[in-house]
N, C-alpha and C. Protein backbone atom coordinates (compact mmCIF):
# COMPACT_ATOMS: atom_id res chain seq x y z
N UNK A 1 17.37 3.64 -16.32
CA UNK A 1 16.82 4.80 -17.00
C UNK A 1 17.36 4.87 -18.42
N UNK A 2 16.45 5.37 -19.75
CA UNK A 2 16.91 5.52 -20.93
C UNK A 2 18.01 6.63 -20.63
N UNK A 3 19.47 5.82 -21.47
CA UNK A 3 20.34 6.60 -21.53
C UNK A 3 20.02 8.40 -22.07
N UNK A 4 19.59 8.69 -23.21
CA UNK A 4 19.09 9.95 -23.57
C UNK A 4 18.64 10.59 -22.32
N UNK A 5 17.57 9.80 -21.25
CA UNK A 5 16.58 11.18 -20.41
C UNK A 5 17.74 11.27 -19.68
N UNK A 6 18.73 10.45 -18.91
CA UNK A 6 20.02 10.41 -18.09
C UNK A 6 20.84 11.69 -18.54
N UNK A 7 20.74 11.60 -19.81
CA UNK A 7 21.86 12.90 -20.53
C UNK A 7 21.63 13.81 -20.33
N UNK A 8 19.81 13.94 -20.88
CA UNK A 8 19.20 15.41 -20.85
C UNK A 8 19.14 16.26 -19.32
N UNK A 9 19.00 15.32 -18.44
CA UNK A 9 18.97 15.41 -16.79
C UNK A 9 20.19 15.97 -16.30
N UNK A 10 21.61 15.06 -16.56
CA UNK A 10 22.73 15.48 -16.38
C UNK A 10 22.99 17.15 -16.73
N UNK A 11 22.68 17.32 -18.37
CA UNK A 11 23.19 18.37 -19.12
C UNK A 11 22.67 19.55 -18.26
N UNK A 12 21.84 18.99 -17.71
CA UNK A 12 20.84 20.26 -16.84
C UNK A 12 21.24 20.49 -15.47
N UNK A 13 21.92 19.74 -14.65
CA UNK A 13 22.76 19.75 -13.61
C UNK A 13 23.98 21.35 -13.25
N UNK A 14 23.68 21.83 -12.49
CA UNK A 14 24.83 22.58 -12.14
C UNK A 14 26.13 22.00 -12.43
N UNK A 15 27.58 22.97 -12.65
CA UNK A 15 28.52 22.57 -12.69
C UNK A 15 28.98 21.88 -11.30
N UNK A 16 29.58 20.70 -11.33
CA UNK A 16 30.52 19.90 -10.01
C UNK A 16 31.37 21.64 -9.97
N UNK A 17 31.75 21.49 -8.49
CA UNK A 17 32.46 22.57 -7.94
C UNK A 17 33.94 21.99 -8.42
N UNK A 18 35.04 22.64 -8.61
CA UNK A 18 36.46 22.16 -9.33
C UNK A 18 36.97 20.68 -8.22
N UNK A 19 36.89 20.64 -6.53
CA UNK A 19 36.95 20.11 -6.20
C UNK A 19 36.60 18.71 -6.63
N UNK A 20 34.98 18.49 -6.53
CA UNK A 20 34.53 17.67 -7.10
C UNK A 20 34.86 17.05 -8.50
N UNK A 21 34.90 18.21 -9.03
CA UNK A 21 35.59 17.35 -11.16
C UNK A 21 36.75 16.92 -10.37
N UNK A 22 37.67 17.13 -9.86
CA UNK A 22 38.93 16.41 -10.20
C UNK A 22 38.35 14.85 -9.28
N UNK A 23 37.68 15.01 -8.11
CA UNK A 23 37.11 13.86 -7.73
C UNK A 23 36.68 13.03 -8.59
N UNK A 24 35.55 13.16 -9.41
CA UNK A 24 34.95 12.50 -10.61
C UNK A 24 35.72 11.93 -11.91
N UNK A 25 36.81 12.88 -12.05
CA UNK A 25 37.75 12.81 -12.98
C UNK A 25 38.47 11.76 -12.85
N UNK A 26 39.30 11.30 -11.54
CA UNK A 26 40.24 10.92 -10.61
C UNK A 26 39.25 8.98 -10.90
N UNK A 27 37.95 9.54 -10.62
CA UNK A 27 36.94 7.94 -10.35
C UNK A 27 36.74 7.32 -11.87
N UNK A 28 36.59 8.19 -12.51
CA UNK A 28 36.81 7.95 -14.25
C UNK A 28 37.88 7.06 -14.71
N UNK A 29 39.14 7.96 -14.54
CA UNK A 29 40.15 6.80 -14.98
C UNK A 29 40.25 5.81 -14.66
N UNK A 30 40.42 5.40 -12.82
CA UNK A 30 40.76 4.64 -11.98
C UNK A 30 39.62 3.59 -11.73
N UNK A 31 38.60 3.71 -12.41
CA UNK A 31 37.00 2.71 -12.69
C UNK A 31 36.74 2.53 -11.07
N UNK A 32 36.78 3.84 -10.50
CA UNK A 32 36.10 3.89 -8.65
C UNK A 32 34.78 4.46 -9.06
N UNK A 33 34.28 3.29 -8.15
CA UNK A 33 32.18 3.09 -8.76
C UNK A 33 32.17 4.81 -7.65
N UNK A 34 31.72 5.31 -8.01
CA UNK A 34 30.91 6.54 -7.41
C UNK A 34 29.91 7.14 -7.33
N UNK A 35 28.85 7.46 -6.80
CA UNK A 35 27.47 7.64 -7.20
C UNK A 35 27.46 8.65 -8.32
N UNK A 36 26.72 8.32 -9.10
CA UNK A 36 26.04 9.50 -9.97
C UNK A 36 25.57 10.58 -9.68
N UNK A 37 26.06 11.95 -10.74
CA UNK A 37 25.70 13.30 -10.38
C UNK A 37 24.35 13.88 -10.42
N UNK A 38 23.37 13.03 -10.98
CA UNK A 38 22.02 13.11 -11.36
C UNK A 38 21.37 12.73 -9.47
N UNK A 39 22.19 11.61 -9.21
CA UNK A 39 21.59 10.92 -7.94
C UNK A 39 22.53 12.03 -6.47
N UNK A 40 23.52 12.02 -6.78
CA UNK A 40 23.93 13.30 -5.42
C UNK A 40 23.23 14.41 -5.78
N UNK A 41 22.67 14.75 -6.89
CA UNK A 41 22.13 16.02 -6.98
C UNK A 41 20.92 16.23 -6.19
N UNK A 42 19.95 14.70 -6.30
CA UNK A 42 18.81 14.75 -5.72
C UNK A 42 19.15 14.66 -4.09
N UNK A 43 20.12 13.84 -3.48
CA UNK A 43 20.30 13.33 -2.33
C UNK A 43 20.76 15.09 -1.42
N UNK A 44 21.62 15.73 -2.26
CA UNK A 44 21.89 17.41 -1.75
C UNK A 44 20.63 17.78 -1.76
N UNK A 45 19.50 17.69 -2.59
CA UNK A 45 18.18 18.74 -2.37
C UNK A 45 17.59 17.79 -1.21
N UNK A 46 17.79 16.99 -1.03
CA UNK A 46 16.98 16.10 0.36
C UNK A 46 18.11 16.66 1.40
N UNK A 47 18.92 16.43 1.63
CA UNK A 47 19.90 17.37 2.81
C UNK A 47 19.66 18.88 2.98
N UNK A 48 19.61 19.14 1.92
CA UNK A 48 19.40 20.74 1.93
C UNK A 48 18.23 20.79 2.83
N UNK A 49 16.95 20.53 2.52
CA UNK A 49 15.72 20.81 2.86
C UNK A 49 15.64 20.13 4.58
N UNK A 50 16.39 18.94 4.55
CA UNK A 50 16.60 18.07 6.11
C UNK A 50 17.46 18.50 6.96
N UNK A 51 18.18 19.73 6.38
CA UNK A 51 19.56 19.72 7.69
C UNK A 51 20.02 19.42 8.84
N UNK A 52 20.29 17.77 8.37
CA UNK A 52 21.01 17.11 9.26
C UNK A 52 21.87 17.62 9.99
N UNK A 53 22.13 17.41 11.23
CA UNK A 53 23.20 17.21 11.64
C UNK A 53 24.25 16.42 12.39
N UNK A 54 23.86 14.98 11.83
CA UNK A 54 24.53 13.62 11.75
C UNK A 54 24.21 13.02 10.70
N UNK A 55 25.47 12.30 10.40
CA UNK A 55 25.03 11.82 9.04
C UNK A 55 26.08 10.37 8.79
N UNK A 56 25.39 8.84 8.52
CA UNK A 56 26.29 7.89 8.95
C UNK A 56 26.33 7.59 7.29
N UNK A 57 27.55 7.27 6.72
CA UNK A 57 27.58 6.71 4.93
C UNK A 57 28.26 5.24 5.21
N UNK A 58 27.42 4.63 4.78
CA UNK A 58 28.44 3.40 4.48
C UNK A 58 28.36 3.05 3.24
N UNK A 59 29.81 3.03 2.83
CA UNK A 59 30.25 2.73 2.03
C UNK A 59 31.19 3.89 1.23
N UNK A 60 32.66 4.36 1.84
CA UNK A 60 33.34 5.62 1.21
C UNK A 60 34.13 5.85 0.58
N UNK A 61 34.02 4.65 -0.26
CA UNK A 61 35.43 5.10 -1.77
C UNK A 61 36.19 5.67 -1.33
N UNK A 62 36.34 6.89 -2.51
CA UNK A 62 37.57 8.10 -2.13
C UNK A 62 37.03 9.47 -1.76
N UNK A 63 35.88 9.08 -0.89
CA UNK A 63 35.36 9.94 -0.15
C UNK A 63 34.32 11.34 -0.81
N UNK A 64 33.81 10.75 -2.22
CA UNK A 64 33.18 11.68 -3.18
C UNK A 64 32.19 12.25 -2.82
N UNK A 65 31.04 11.28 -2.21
CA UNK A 65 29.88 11.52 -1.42
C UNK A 65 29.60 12.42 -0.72
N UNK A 66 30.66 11.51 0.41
CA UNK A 66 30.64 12.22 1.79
C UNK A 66 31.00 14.14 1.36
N UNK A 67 31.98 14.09 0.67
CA UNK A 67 32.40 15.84 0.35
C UNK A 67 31.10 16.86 0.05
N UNK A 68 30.62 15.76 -1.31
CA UNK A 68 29.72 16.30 -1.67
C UNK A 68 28.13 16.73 -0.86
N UNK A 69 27.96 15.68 0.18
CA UNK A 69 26.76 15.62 1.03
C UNK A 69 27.20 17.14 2.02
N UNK A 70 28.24 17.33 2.03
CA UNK A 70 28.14 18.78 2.84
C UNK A 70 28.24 20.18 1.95
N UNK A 71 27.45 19.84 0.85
CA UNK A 71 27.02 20.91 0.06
C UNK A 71 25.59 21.20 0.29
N UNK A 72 25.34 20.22 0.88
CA UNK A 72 23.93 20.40 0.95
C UNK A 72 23.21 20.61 2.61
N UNK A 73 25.19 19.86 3.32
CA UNK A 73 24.11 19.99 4.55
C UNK A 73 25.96 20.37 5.25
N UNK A 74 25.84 21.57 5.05
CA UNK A 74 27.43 22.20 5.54
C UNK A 74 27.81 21.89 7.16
N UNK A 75 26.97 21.95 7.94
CA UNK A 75 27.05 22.22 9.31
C UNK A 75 26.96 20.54 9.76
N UNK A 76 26.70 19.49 8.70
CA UNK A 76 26.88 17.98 9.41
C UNK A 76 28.13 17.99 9.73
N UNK A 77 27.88 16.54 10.94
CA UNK A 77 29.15 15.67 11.15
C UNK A 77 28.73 14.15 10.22
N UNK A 78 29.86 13.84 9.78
CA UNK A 78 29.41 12.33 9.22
C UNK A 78 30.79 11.37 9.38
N UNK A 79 29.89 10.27 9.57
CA UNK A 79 30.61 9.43 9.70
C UNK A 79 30.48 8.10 8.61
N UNK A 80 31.67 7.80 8.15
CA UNK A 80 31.60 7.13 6.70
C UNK A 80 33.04 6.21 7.02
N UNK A 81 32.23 4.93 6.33
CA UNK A 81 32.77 3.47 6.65
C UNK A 81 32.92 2.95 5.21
N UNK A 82 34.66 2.68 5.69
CA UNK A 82 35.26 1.98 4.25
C UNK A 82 36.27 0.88 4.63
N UNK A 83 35.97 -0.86 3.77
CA UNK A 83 36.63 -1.79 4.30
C UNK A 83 37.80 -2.01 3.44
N UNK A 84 37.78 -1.08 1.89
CA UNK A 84 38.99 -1.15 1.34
C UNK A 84 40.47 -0.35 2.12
N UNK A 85 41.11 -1.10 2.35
CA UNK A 85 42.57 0.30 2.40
C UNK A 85 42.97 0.88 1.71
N UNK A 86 42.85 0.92 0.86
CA UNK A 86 43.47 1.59 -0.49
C UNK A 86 42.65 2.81 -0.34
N UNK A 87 40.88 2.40 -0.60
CA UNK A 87 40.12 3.70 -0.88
C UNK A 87 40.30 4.04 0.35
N UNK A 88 40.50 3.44 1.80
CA UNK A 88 40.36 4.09 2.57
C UNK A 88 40.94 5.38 2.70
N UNK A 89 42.72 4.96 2.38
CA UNK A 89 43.96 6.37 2.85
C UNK A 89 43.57 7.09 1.49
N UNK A 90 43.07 6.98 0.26
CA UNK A 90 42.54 7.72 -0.74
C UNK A 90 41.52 8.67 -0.18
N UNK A 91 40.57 8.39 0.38
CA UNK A 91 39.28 9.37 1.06
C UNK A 91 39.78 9.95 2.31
N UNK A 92 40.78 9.24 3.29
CA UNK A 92 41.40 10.29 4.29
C UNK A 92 42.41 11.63 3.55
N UNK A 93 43.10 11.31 2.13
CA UNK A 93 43.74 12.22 2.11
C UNK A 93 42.74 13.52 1.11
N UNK A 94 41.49 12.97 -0.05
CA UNK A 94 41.02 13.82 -0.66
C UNK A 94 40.27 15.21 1.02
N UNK A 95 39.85 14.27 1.88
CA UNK A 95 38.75 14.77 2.93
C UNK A 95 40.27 15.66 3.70
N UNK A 96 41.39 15.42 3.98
CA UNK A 96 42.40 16.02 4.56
C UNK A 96 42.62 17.39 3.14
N UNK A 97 43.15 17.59 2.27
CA UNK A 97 43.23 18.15 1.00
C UNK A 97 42.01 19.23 1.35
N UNK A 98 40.59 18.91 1.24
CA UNK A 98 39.31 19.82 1.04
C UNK A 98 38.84 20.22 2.66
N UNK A 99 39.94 20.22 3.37
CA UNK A 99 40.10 20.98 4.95
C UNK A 99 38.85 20.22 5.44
N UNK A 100 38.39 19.33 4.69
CA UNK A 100 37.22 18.52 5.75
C UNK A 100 37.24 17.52 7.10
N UNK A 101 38.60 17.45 7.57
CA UNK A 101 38.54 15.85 8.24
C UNK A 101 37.79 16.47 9.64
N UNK A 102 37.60 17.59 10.54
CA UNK A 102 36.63 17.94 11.60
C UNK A 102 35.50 17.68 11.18
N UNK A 103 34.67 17.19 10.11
CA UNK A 103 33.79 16.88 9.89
C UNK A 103 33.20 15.77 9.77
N UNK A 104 34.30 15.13 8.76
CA UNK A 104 33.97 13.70 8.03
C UNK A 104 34.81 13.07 8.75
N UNK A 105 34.40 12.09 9.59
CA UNK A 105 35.65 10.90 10.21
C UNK A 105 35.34 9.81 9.50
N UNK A 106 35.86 8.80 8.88
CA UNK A 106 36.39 7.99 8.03
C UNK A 106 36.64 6.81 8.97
N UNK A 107 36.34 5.64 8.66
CA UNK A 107 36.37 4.64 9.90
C UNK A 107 36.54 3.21 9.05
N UNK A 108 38.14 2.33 9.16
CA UNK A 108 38.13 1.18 8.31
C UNK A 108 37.96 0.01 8.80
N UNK A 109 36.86 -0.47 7.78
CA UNK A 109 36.47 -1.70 8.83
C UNK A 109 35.25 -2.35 7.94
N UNK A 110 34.95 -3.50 8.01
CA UNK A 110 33.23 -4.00 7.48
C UNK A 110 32.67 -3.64 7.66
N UNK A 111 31.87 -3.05 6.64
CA UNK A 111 30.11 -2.05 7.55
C UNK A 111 29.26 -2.66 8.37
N UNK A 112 29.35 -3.66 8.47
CA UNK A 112 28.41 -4.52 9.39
C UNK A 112 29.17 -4.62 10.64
N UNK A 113 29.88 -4.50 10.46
CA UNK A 113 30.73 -4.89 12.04
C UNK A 113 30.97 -3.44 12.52
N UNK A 114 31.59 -2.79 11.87
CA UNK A 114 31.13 -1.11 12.23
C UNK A 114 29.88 -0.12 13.01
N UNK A 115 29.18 -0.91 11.81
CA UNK A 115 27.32 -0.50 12.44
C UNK A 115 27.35 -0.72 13.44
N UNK A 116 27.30 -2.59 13.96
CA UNK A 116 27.11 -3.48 14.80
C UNK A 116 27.56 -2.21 16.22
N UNK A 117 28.70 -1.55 15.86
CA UNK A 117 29.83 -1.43 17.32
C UNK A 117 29.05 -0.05 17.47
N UNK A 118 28.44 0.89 16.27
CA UNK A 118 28.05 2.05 16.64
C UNK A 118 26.71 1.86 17.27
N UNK A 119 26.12 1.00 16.99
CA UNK A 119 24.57 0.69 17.46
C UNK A 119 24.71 0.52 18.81
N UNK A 120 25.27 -0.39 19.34
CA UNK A 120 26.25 -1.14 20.46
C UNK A 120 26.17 0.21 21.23
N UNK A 121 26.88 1.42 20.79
CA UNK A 121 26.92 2.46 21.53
C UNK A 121 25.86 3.18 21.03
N UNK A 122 25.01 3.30 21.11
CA UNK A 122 23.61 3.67 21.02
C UNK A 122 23.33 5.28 20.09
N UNK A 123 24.96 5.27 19.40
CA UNK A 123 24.69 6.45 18.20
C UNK A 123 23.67 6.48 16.97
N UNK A 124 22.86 7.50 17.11
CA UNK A 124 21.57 8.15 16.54
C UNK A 124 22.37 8.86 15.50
N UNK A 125 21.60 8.68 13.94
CA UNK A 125 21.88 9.82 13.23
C UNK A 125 20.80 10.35 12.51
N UNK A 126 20.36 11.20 12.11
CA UNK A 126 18.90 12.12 11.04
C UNK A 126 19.15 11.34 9.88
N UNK A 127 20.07 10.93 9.54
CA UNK A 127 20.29 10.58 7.99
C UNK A 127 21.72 9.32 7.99
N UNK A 128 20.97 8.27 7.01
CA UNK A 128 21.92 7.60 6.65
C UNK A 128 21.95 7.22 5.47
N UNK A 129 23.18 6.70 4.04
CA UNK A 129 23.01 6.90 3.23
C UNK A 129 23.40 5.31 3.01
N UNK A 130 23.22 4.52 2.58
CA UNK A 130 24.04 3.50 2.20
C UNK A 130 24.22 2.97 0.71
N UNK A 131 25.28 2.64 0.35
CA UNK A 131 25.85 2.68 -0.65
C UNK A 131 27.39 1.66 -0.74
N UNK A 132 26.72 0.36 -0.18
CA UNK A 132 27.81 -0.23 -0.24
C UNK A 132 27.85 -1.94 -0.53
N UNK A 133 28.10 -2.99 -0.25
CA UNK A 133 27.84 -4.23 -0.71
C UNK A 133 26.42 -4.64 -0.56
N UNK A 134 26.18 -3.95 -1.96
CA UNK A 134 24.31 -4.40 -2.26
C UNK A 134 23.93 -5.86 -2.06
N UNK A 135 24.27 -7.36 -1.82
CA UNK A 135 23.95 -8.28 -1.06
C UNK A 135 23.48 -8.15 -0.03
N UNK A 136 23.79 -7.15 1.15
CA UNK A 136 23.98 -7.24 2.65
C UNK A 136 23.46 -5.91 2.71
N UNK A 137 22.53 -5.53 1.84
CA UNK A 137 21.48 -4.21 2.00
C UNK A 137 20.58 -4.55 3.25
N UNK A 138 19.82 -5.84 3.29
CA UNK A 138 19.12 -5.99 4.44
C UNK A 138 19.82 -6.09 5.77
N UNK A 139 20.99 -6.73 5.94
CA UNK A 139 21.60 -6.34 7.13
C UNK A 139 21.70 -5.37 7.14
N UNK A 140 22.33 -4.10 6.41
CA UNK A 140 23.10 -3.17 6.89
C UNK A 140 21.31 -2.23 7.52
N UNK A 141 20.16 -2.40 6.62
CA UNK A 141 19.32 -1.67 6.94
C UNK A 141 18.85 -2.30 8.43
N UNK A 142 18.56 -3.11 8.13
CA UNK A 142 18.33 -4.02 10.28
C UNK A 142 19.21 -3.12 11.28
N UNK A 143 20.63 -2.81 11.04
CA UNK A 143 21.00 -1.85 11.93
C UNK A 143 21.25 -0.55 11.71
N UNK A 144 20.91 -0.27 10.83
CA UNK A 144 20.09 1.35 10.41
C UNK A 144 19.46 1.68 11.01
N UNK A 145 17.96 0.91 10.89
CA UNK A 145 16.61 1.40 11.76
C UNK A 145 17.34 1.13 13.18
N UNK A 146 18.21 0.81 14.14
CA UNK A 146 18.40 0.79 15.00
C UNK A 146 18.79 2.49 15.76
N UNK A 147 19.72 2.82 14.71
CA UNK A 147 20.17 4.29 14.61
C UNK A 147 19.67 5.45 14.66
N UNK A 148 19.13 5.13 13.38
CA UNK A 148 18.05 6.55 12.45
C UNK A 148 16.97 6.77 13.74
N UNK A 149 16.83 8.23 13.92
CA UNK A 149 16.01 8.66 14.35
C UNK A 149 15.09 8.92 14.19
N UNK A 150 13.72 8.67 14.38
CA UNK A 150 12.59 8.80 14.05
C UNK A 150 12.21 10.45 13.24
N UNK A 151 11.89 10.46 12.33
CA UNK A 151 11.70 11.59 11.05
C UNK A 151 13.04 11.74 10.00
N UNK A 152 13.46 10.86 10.54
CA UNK A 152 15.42 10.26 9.77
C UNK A 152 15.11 10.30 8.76
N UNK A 153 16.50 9.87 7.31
CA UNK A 153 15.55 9.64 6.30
C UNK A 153 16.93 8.60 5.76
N UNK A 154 16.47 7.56 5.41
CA UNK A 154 17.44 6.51 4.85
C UNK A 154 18.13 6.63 3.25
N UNK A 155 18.50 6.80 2.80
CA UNK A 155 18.97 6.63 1.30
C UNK A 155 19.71 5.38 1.05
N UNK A 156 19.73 5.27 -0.20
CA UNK A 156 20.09 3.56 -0.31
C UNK A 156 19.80 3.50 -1.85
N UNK A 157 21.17 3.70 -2.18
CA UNK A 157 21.68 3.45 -3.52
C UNK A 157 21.30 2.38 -4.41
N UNK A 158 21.96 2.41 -5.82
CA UNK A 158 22.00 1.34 -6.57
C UNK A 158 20.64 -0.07 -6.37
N UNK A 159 19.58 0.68 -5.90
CA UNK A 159 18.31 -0.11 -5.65
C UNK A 159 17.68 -1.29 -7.13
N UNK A 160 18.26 -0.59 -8.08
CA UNK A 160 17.80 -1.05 -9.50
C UNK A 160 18.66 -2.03 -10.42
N UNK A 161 20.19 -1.63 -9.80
CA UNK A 161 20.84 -2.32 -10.29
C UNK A 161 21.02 -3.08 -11.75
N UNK A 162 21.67 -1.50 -12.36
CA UNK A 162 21.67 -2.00 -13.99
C UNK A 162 20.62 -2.31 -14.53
N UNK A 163 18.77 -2.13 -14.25
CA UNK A 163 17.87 -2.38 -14.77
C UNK A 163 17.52 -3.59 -14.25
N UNK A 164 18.43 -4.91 -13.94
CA UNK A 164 18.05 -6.06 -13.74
C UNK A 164 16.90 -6.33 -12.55
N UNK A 165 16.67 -5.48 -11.82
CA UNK A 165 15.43 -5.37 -10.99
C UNK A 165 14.41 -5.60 -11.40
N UNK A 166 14.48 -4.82 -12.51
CA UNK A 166 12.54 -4.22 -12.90
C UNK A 166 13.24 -4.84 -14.43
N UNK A 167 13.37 -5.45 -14.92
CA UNK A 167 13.66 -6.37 -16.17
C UNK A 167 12.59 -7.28 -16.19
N UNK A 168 11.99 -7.83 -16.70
CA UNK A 168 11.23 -8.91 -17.27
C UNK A 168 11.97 -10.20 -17.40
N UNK A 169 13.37 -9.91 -18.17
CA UNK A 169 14.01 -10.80 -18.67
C UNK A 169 14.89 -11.94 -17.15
N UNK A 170 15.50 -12.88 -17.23
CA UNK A 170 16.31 -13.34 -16.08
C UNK A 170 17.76 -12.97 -16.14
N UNK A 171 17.81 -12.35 -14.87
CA UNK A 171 19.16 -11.89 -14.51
C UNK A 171 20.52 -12.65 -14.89
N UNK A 172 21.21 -12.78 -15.45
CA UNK A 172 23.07 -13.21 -15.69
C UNK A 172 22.80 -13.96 -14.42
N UNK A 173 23.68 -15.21 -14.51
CA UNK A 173 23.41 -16.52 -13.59
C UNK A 173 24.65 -15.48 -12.22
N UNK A 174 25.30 -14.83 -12.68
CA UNK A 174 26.19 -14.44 -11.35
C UNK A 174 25.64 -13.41 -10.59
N UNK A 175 24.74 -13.44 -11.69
CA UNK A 175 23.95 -11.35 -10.44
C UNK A 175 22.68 -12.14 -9.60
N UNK A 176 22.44 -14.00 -10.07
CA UNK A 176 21.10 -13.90 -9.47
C UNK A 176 20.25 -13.31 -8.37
N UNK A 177 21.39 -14.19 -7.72
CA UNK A 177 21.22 -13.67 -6.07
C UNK A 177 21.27 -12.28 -5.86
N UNK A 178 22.14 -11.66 -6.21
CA UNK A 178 22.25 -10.42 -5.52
C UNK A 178 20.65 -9.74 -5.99
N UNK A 179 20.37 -9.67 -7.49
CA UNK A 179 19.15 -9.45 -7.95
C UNK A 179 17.95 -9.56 -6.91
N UNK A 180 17.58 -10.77 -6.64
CA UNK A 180 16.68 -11.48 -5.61
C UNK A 180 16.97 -11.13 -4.20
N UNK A 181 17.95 -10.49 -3.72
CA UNK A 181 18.35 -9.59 -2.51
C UNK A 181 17.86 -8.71 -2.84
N UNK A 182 17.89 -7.49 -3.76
CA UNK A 182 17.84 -6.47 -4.09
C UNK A 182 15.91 -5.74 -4.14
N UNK A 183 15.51 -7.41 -5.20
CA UNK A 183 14.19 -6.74 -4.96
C UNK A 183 13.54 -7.18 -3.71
N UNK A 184 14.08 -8.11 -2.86
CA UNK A 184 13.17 -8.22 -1.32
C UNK A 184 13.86 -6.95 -0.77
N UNK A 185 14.65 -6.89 -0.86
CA UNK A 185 15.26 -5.23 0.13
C UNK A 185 14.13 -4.58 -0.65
N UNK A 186 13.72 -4.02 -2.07
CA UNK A 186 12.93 -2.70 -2.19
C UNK A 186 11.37 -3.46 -1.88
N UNK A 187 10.72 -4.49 -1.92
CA UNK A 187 10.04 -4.85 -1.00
C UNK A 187 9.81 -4.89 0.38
N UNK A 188 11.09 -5.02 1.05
CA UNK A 188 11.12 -4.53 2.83
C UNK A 188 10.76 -2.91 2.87
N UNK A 189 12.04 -2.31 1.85
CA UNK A 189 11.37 -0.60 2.19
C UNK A 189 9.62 -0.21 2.11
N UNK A 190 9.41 -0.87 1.12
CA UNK A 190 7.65 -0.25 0.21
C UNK A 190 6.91 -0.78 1.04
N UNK A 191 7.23 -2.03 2.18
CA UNK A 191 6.18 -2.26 2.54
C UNK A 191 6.17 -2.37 4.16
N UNK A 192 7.42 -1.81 4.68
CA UNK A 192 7.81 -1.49 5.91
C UNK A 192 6.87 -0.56 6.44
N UNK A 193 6.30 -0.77 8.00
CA UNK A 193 4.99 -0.01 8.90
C UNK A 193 5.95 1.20 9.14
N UNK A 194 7.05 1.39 9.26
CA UNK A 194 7.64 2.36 9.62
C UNK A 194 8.10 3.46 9.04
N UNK A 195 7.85 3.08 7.64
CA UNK A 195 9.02 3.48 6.50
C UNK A 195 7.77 4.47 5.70
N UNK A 196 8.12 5.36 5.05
CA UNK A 196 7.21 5.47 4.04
C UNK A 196 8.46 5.75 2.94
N UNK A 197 8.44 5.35 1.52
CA UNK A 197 9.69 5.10 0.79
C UNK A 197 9.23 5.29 -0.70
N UNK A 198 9.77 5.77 -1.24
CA UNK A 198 9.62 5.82 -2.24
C UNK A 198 11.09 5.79 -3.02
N UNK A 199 11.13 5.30 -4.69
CA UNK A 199 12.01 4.56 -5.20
C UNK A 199 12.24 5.66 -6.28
N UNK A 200 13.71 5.99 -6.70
CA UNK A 200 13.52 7.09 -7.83
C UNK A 200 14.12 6.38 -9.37
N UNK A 201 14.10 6.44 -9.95
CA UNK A 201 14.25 5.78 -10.86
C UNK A 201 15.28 6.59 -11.57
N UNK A 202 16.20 7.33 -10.92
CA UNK A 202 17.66 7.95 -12.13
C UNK A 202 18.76 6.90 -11.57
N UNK A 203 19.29 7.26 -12.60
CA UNK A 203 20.89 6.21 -12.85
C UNK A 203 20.52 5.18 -12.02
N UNK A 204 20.98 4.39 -11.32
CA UNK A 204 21.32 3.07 -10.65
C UNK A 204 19.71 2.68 -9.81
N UNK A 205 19.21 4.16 -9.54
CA UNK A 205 17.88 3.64 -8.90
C UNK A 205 18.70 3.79 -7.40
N UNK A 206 17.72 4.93 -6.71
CA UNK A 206 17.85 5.39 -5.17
C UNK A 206 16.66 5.47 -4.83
N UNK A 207 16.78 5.06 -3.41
CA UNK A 207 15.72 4.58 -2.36
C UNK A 207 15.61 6.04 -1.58
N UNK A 208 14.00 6.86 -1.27
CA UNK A 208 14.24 7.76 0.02
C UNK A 208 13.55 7.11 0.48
N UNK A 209 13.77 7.12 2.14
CA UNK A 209 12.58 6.37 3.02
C UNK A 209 12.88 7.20 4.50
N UNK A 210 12.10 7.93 4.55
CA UNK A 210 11.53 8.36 5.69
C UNK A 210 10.70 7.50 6.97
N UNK A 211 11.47 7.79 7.89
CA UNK A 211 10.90 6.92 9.44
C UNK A 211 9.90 7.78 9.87
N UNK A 212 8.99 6.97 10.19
CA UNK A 212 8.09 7.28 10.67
C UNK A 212 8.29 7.51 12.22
């Protein structure tokens, strides 16, 4: 997205609750990738209106998301998968701190192997968000749809990836691949019998896709 409409969008955003700034603040210095406030803003008006009440994230930093996703949908449980340790005991202690951990359970481990074990046990959720090693978007979505409940609604971050998606030009020889992952994943969503999906085009580029 042109930096300017990003600004004008932002400037127009409600204030982050104090919680949240020091979250954002905290991801600023420390260069922890965190979704954009333009893109949780939209993902809270899709919770708001869906009130979930399960909700699976993979991929949980220092737990920014996940906090924030129960602004929109207070009464979820979620469950959010992180393979760093570092961010992990970082997001157990912000989610311990903001009296959230009865809510948000925090689970360390590979998201794929995680999924794999929750699918395994045949846990259903309304909503899943993913947001985590954009290579392995199509796996992680293969055991998504296993999950998600039919009228579910998938989210799925960083779809655009720095523009290099929808670029004309050829991707930096190190992003190829991931690039060429990226647009068959938003090709699987757009053209999935199950899915109806549509692609938003703020900051990084987020996926909604509703199960049919």
């Amino acid at each position: 997205m042109d930096k300017k409409i990003e600004n004008y969008l932002e400037n127009l955003l409600p204030a982050s609750p104090d919680s949240a700034k020091a979250l954002e603040k905290y991801a600023e210095i420390n260069h922890v990738p965190i979704i954009h406030r333009n893109s949780m803003h939209m993902i809270n008006l899709v919770l708001t209106m869906q009130q979930p009440e399960s909700i699976l994230e993979v991929g949980t930093a220092i737990g920014y998301s996940a906090l924030r996703m129960l602004e929109g949908a207070p009464d979820a449980k979620i469950i959010t998968v992180e393979k760093d340790k570092k961010r992990y005991y970082e997001a157990i202690t912000n989610i311990q701190e903001q009296k959230r951990n009865s809510q948000v359970d925090v689970i360390l481990g590979d998201a794929a192997d995680v999924m794999q074990d929750l699918a395994e046990k045949k846990k259903q959720f309304d909503v899943i968000f993913i947001d985590a090693a954009k290579g392995q978007y199509q796996s992680y979505f293969d055991l998504a749809d296993r999950m998600l409940i039919s009228g579910g609604i998938l989210i799925t971050d960083n779809v655009l990836f720095r523009g290099m998606v929808y670029s004309g030009g050829e991707a930096p020889k190190k992003y190829k691949t991931l690039v060429r992952k990226l647009k068959a994943y938003n090709e699987l969503l757009m053209n999935h019998p199950d899915y109806h999906t549509s692609i938003i085009p703020i900051d990084d580029g987020v996926s909604i896709s509703y199960k049919r």
